[in-house]
N, C-alpha and C. Protein backbone atom coordinates (compact mmCIF):
# COMPACT_ATOMS: atom_id res chain seq x y z
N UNK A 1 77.41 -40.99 -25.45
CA UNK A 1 76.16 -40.77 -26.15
C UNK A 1 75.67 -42.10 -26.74
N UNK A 2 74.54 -42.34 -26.74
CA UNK A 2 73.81 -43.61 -27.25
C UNK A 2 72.74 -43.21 -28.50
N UNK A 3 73.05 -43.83 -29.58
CA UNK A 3 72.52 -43.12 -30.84
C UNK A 3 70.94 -43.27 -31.15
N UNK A 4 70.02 -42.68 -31.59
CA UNK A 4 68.89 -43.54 -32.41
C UNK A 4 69.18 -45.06 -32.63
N UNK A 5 70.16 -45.35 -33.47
CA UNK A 5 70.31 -46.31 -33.98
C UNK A 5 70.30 -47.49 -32.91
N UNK A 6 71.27 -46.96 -31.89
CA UNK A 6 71.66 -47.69 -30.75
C UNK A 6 70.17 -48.38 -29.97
N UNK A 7 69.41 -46.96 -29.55
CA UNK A 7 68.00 -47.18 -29.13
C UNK A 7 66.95 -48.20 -29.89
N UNK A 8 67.29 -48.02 -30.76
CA UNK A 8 66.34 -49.23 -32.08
C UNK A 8 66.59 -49.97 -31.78
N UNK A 9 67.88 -50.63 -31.46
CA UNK A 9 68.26 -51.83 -31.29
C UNK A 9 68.25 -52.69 -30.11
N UNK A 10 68.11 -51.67 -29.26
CA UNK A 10 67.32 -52.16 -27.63
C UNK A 10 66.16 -52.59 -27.43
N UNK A 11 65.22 -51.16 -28.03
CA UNK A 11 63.81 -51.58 -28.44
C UNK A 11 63.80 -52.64 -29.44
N UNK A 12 64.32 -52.94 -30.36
CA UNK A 12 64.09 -54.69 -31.13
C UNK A 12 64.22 -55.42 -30.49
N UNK A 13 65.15 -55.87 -29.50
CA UNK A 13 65.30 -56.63 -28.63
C UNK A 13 64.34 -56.88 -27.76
N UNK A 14 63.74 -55.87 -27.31
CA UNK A 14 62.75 -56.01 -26.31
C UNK A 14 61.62 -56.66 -27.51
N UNK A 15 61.48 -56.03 -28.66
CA UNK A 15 60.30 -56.02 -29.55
C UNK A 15 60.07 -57.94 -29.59
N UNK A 16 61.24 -58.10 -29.62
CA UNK A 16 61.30 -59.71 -30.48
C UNK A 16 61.51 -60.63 -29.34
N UNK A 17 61.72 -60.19 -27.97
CA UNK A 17 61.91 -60.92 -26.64
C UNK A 17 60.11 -61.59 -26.43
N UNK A 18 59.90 -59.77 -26.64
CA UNK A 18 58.08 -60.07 -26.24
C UNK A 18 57.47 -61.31 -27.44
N UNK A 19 57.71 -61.03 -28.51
CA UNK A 19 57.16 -61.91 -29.37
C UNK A 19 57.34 -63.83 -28.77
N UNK A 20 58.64 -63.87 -28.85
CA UNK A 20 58.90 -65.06 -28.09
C UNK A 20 58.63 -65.79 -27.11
N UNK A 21 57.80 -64.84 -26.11
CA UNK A 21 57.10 -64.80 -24.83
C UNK A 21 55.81 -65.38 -25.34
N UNK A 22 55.47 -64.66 -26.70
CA UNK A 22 53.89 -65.28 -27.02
C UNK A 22 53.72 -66.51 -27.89
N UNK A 23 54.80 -66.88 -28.40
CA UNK A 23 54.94 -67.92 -29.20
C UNK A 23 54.03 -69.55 -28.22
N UNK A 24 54.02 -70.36 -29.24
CA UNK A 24 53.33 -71.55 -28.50
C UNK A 24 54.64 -72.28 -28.33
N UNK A 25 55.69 -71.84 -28.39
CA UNK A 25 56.57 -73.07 -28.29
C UNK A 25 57.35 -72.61 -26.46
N UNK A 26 56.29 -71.39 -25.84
CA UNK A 26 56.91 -71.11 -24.71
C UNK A 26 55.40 -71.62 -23.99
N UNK A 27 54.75 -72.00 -24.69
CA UNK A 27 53.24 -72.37 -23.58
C UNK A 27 53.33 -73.84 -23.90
N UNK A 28 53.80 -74.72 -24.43
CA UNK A 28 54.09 -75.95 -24.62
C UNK A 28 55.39 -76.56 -23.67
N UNK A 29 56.08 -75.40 -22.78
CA UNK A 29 57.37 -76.04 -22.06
C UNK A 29 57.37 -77.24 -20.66
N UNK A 30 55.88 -76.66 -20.38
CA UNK A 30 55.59 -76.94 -19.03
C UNK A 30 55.27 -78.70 -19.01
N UNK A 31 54.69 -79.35 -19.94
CA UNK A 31 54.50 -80.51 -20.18
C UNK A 31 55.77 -81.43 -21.03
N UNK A 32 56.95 -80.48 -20.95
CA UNK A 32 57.93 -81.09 -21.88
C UNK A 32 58.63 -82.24 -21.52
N UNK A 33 59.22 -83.35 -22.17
CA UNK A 33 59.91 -84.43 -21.67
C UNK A 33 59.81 -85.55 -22.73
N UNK A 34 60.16 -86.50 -22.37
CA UNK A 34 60.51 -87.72 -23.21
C UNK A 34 60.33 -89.07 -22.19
N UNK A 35 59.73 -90.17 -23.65
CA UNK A 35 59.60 -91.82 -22.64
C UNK A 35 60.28 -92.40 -23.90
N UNK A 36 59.95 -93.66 -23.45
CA UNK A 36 60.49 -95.02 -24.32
C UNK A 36 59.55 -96.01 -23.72
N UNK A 37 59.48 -96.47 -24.86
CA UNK A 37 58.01 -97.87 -23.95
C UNK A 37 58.31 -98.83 -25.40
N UNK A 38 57.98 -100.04 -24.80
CA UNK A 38 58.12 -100.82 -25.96
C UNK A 38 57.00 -101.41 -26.18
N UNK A 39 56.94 -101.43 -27.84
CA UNK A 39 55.49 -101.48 -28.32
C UNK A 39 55.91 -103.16 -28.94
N UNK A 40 54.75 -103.77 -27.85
CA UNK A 40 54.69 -105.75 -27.66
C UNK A 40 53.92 -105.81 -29.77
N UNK A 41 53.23 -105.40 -30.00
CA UNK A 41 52.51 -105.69 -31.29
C UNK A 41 53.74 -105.36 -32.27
N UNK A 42 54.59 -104.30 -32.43
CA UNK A 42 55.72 -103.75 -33.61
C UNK A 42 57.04 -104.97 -33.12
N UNK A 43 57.17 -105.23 -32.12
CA UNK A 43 58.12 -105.78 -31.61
C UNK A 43 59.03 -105.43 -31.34
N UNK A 44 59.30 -103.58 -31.12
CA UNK A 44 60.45 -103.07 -30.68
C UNK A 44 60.16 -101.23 -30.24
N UNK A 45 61.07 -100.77 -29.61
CA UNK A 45 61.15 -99.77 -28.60
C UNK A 45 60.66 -98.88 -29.53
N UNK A 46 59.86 -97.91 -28.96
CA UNK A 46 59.28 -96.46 -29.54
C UNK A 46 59.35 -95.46 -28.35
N UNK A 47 59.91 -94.36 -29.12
CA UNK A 47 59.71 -92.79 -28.33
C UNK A 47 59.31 -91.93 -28.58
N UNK A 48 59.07 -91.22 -27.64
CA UNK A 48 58.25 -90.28 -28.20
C UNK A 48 58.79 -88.63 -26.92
N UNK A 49 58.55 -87.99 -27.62
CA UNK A 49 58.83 -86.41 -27.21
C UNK A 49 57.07 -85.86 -26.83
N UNK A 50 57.36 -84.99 -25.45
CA UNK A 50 56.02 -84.39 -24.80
C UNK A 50 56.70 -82.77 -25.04
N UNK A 51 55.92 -81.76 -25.40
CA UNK A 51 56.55 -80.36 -25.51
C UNK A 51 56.71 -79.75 -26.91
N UNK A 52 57.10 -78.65 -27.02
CA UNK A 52 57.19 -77.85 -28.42
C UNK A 52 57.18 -79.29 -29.62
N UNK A 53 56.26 -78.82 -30.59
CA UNK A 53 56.62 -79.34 -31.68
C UNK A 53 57.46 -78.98 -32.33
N UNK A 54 58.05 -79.91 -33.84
CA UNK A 54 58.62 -79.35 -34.66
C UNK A 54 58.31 -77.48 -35.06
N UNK A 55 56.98 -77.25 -35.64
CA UNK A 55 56.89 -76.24 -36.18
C UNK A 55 56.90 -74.93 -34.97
N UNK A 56 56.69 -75.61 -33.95
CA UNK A 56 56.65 -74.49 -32.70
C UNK A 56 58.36 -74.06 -32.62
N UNK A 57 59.03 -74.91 -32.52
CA UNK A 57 60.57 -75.04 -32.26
C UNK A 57 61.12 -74.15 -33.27
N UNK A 58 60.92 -75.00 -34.61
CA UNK A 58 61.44 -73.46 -35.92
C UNK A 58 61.03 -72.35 -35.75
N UNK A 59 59.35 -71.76 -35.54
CA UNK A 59 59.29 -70.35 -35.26
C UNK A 59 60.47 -69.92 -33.92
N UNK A 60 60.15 -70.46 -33.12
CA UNK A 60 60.87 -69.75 -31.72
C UNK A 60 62.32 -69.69 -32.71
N UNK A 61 62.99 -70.47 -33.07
CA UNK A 61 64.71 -70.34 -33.34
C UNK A 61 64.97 -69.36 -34.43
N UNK A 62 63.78 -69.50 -35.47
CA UNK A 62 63.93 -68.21 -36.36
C UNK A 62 63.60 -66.78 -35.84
N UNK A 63 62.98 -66.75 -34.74
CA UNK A 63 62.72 -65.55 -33.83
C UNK A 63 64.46 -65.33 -32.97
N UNK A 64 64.41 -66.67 -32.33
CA UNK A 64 65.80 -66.13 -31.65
C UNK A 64 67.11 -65.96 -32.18
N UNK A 65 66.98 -66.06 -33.53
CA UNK A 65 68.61 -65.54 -34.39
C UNK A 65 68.57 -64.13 -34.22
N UNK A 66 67.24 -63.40 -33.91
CA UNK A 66 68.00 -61.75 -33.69
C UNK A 66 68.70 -61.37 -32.21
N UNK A 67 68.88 -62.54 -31.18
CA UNK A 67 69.70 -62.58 -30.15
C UNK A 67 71.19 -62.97 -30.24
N UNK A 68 70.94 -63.86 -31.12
CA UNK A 68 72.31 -64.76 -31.43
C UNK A 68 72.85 -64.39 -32.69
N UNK A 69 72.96 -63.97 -33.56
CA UNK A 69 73.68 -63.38 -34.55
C UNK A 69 73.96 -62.19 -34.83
N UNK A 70 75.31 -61.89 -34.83
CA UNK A 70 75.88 -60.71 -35.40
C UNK A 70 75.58 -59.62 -35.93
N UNK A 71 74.91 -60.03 -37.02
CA UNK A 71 74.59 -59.12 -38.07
C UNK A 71 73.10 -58.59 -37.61
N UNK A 72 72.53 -59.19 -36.46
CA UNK A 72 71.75 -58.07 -36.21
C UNK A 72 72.02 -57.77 -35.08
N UNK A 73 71.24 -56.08 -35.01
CA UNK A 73 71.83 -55.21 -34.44
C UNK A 73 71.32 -55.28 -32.76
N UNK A 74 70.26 -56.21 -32.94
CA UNK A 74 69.71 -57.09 -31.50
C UNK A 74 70.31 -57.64 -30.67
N UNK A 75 71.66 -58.60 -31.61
CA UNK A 75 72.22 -59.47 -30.70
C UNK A 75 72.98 -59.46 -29.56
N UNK A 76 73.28 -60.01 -28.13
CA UNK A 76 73.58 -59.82 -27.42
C UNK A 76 74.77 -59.24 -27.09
N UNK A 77 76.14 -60.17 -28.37
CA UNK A 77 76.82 -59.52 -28.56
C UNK A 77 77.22 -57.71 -28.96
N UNK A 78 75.90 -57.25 -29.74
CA UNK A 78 76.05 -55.90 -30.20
C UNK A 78 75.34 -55.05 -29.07
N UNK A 79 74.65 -55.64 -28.21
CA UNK A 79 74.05 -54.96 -27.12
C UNK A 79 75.29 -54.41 -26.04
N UNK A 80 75.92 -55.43 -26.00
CA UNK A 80 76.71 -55.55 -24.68
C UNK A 80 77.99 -54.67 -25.21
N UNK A 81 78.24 -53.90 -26.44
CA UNK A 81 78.50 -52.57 -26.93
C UNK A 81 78.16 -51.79 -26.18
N UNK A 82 76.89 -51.71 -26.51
CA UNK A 82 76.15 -50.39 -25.66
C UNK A 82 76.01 -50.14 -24.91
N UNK A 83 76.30 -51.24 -23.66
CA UNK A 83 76.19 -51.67 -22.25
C UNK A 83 77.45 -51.25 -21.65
N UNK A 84 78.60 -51.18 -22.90
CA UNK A 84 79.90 -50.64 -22.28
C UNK A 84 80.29 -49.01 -22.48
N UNK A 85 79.44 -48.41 -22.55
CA UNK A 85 79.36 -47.15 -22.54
C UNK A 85 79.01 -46.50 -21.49
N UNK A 86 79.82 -45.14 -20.91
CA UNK A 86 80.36 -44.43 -19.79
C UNK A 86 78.76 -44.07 -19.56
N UNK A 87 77.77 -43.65 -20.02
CA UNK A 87 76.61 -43.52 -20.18
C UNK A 87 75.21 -44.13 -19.49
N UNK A 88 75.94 -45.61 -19.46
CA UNK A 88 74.55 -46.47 -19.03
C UNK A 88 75.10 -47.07 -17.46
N UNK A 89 74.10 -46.69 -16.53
CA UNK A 89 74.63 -46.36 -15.43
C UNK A 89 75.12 -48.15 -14.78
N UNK A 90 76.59 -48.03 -13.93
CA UNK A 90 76.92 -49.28 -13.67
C UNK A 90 76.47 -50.43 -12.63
N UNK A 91 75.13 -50.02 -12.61
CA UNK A 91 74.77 -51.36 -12.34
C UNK A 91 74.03 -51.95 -13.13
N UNK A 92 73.49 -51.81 -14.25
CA UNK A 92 72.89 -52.17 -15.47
C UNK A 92 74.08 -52.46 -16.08
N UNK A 93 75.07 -51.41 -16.46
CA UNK A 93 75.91 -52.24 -17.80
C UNK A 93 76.15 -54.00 -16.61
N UNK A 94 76.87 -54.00 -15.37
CA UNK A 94 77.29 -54.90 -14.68
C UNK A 94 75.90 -56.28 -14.86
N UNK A 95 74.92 -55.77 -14.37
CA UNK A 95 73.66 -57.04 -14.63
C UNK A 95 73.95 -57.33 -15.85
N UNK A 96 74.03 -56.55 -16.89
CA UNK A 96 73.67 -56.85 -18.36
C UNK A 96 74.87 -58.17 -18.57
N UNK A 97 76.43 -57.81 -18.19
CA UNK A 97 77.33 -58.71 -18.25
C UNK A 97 77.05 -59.83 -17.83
N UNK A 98 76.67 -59.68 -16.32
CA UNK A 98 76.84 -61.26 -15.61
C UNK A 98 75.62 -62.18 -16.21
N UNK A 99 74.53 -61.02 -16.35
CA UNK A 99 73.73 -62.24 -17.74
C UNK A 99 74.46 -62.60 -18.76
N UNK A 100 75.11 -62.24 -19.48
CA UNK A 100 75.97 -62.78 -20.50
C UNK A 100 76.56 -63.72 -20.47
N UNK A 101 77.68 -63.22 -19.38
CA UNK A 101 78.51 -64.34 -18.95
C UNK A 101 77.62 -66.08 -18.39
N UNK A 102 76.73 -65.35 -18.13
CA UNK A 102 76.23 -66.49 -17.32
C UNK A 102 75.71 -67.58 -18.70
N UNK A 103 74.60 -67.08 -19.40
CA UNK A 103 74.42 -67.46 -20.44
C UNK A 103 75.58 -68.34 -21.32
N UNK A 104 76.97 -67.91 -21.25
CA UNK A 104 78.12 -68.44 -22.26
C UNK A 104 78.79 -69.42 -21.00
N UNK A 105 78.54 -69.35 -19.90
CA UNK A 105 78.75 -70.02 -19.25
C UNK A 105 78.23 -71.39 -19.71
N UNK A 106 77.00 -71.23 -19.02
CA UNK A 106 75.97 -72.63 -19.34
C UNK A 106 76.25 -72.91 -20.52
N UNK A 107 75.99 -72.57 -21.42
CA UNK A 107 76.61 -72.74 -22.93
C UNK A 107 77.45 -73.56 -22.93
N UNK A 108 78.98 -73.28 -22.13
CA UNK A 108 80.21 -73.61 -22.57
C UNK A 108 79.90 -75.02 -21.86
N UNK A 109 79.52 -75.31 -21.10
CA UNK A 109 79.21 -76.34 -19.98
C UNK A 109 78.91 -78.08 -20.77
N UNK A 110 79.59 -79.01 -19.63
CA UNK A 110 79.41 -79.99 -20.37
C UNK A 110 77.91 -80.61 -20.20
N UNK A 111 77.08 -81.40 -21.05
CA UNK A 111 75.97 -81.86 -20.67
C UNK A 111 76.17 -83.17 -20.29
N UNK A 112 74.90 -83.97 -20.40
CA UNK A 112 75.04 -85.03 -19.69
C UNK A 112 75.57 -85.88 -21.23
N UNK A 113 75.47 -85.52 -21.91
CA UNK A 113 76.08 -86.52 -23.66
C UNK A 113 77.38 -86.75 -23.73
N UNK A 114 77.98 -88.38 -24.14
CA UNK A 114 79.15 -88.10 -24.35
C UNK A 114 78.84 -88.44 -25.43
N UNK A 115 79.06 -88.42 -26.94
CA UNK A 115 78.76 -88.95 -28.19
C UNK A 115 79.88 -89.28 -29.01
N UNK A 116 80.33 -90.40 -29.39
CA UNK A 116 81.85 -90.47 -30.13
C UNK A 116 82.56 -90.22 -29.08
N UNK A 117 82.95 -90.52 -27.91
CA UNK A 117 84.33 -90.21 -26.77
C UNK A 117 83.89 -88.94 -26.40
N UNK A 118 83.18 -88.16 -26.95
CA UNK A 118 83.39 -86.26 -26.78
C UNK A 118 81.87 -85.86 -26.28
N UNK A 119 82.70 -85.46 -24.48
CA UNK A 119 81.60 -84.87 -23.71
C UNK A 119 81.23 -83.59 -24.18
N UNK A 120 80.07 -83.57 -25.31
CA UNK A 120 79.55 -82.63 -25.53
C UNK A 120 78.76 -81.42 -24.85
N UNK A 121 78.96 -80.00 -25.37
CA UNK A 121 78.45 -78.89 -24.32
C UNK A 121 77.30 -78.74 -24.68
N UNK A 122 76.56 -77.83 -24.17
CA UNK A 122 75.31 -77.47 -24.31
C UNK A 122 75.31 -76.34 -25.47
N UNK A 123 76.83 -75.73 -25.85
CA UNK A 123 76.45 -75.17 -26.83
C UNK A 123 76.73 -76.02 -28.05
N UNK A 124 77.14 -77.23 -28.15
CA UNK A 124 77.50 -78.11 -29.29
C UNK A 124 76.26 -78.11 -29.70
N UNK A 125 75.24 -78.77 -28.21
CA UNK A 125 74.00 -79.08 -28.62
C UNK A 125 72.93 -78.23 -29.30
N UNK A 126 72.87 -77.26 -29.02
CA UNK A 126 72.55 -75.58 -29.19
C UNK A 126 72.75 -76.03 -30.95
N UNK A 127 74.01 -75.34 -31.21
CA UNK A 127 74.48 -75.23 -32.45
C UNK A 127 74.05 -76.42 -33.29
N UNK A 128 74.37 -77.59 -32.67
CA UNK A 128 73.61 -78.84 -33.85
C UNK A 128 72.33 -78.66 -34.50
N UNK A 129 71.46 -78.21 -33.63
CA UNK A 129 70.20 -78.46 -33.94
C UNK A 129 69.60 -77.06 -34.27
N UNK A 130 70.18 -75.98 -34.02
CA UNK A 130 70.00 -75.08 -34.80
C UNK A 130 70.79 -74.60 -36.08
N UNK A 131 71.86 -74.93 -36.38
CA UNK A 131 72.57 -74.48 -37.22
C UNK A 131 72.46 -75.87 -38.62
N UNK A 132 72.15 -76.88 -38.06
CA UNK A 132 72.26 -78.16 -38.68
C UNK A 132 70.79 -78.81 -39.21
N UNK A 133 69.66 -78.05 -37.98
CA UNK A 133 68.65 -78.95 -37.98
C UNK A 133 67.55 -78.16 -38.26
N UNK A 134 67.62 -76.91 -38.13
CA UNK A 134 66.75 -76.19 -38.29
C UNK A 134 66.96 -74.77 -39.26
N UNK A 135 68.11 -74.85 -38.94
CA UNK A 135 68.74 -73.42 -40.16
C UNK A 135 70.29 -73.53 -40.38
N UNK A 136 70.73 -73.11 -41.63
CA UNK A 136 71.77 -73.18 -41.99
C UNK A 136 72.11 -74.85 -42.45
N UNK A 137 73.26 -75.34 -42.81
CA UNK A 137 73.71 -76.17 -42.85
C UNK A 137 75.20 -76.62 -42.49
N UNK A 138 75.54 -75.87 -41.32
CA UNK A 138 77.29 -76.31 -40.90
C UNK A 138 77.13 -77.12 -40.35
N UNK A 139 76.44 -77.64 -39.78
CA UNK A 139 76.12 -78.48 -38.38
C UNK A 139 75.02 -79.98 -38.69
N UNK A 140 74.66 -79.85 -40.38
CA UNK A 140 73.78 -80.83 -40.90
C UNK A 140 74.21 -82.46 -40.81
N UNK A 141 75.97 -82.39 -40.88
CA UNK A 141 76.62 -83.51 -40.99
C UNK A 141 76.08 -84.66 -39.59
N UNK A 142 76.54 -83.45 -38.70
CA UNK A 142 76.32 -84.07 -37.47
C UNK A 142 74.90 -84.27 -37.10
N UNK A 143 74.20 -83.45 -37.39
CA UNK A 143 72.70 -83.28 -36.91
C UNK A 143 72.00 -84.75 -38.00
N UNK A 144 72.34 -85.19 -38.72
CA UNK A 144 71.92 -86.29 -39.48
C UNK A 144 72.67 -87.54 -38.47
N UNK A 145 73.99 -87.17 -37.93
CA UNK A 145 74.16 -88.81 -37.34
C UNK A 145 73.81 -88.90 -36.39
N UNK A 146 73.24 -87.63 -35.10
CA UNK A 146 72.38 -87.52 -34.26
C UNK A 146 71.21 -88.20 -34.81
N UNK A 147 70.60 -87.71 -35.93
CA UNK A 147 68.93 -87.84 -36.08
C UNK A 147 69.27 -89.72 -36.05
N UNK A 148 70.14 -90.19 -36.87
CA UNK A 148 69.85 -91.68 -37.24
C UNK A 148 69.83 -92.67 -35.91
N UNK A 149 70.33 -91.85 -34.91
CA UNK A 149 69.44 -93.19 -33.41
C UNK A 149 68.67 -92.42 -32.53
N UNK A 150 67.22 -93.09 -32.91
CA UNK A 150 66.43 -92.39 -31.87
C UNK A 150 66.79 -92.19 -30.49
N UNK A 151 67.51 -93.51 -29.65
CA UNK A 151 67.77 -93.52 -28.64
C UNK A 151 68.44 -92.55 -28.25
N UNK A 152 69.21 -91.78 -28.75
CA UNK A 152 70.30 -90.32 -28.85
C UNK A 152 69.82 -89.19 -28.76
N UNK A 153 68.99 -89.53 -30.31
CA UNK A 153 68.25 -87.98 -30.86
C UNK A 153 67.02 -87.81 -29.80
N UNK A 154 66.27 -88.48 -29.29
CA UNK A 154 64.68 -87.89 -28.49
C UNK A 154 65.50 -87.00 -27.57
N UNK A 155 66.26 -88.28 -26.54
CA UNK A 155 66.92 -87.26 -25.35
C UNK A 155 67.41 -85.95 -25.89
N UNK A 156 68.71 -86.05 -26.67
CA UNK A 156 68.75 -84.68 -27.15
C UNK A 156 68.47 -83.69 -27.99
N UNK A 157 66.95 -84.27 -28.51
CA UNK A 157 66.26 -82.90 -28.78
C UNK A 157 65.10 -82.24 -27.22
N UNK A 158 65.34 -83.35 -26.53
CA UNK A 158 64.21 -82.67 -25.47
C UNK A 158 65.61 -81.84 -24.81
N UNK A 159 66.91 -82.14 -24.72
CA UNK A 159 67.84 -81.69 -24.37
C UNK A 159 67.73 -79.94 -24.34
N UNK A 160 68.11 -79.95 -26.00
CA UNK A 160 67.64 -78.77 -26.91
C UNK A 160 66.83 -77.80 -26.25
N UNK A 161 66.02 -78.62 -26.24
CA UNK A 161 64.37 -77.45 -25.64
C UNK A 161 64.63 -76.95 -24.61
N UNK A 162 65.11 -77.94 -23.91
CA UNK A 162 65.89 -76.98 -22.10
C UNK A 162 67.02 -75.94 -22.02
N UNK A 163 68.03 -76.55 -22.87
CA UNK A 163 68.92 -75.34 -23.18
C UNK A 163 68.51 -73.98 -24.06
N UNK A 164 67.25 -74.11 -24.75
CA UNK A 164 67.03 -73.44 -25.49
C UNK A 164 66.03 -72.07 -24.75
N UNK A 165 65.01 -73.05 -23.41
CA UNK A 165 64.61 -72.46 -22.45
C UNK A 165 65.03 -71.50 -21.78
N UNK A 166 65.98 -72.03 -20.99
CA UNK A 166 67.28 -71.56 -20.66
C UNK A 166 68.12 -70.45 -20.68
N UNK A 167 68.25 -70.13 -22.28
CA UNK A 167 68.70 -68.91 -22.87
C UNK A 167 67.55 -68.21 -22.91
N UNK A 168 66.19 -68.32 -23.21
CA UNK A 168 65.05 -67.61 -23.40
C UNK A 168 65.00 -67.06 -21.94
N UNK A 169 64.97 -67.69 -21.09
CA UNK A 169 64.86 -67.03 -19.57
C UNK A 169 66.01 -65.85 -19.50
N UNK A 170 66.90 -65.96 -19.59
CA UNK A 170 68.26 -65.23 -19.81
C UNK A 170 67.54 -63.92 -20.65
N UNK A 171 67.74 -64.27 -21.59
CA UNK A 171 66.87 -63.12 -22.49
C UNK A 171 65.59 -61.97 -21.79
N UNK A 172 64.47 -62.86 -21.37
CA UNK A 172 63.55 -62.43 -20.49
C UNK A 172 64.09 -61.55 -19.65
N UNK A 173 65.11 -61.96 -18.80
CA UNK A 173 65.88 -60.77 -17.89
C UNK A 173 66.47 -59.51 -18.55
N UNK A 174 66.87 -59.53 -19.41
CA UNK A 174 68.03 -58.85 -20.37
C UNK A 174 67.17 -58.05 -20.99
N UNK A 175 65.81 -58.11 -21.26
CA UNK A 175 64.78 -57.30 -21.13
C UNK A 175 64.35 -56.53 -20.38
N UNK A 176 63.92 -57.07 -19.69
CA UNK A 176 63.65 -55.87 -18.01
C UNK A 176 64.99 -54.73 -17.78
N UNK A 177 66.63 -55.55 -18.13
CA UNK A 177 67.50 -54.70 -17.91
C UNK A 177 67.05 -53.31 -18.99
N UNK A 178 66.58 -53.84 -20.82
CA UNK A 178 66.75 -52.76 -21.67
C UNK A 178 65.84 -51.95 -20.78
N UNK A 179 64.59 -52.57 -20.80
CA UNK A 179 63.32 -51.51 -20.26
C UNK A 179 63.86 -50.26 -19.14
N UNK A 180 64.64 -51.07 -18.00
CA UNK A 180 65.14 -50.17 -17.29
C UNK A 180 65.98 -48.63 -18.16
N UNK A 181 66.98 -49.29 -18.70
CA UNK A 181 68.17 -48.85 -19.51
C UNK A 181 67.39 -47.54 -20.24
N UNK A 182 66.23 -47.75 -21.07
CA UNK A 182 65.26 -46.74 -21.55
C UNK A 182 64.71 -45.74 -21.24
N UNK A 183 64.50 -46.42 -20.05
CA UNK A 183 63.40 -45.19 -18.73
C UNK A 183 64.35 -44.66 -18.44
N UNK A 184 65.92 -44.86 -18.10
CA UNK A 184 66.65 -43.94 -17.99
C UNK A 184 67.44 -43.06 -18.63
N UNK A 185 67.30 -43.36 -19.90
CA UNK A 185 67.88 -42.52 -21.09
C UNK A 185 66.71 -41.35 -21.34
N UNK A 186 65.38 -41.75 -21.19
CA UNK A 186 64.40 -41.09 -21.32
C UNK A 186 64.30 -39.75 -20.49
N UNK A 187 64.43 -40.78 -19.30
CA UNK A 187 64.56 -39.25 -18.07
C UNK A 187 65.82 -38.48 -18.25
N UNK A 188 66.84 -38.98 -19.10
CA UNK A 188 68.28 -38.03 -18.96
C UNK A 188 68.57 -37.43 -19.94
N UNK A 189 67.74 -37.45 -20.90
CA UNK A 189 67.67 -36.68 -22.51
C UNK A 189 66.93 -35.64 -22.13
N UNK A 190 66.72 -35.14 -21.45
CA UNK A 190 66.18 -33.84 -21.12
C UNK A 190 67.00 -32.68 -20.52
């Protein structure tokens, strides 16, 4: 059996997927990237970032903590509960996984950064700049010795935006799975 409660929490998911879809920091991806040019009048290298701004970037990440954290009842982790129930037919709970997996995959994965000796993952990067740079403060230590060389920080905040993409696409799918998941609870509650 799959509860009200359970259902809420599918539909939020979907609720806050769609929102993210409309955000400007997903219509700003397409032009995204980074240069370096050196400016002859200052007498030294400047960069610059093409794509989500700052304030576009915080909405989207404060939107996507109801994917990624625990305590709500959105998150992928608490979904993939519900996904393991005799109930939700197995080729959905199965899609729902290998999105997961796939997702913690890439995650776990090394990027192109080695920083200090240590080939950093894409979820280091993930976590820096959200947990450090944009919310919370576990990750501030590091996200400050990132910020202090541009040459570091542009690449990997445009980094960021791709991995951050990335998971949003992931998500996008994991949607279509709830929608499915619904229409069929719908038709079988009868």
């Amino acid at each position: 059996m799959i509860s009200e409660k359970e259902i809420n929490a599918i539909k939020l998911f979907n609720e806050k997927a769609e929102k993210l879809f409309n955000l400007s920091f997903t219509k700003k991806l397409t032009n995204s990237g980074y240069s370096f040019k050196f400016n002859k009048d200052l007498g030294r290298l400047d960069g610059s970032i093409k794509g989500p701004d700052d304030e576009a970037i915080d909405a989207f990440i404060t939107t996507l903590r109801f994917f990624i954290q625990d305590n709500e009842p959105s998150s992928q982790r608490n979904l993939a509960k519900i996904y393991s129930k005799k109930l939700v037919p197995k080729n959905l709970a199965k899609e729902f996984s290998n999105a997961r997996k796939a997702t913690n995959t890439f995650l776990d994965s090394k990027s192109i950064f080695t920083i200090n000796g240590e080939n950093v993952t894409n979820r280091k990067i993930f976590n820096v700049f959200v947990y450090g740079g944009i919310s919370h403060s576990s990750y501030k230590k590091t996200y400050d010795s990132w910020n202090k060389n541009f040459l570091l920080f542009i690449p990997l905040k445009n980094e960021f935006v791709t991995i951050v993409s990335l998971v949003f696409n992931n998500i996008l799918y994991i949607k279509n799975l709830n929608s499915e998941l619904l229409d069929f609870l719908s038709k079988n509650e009868k």
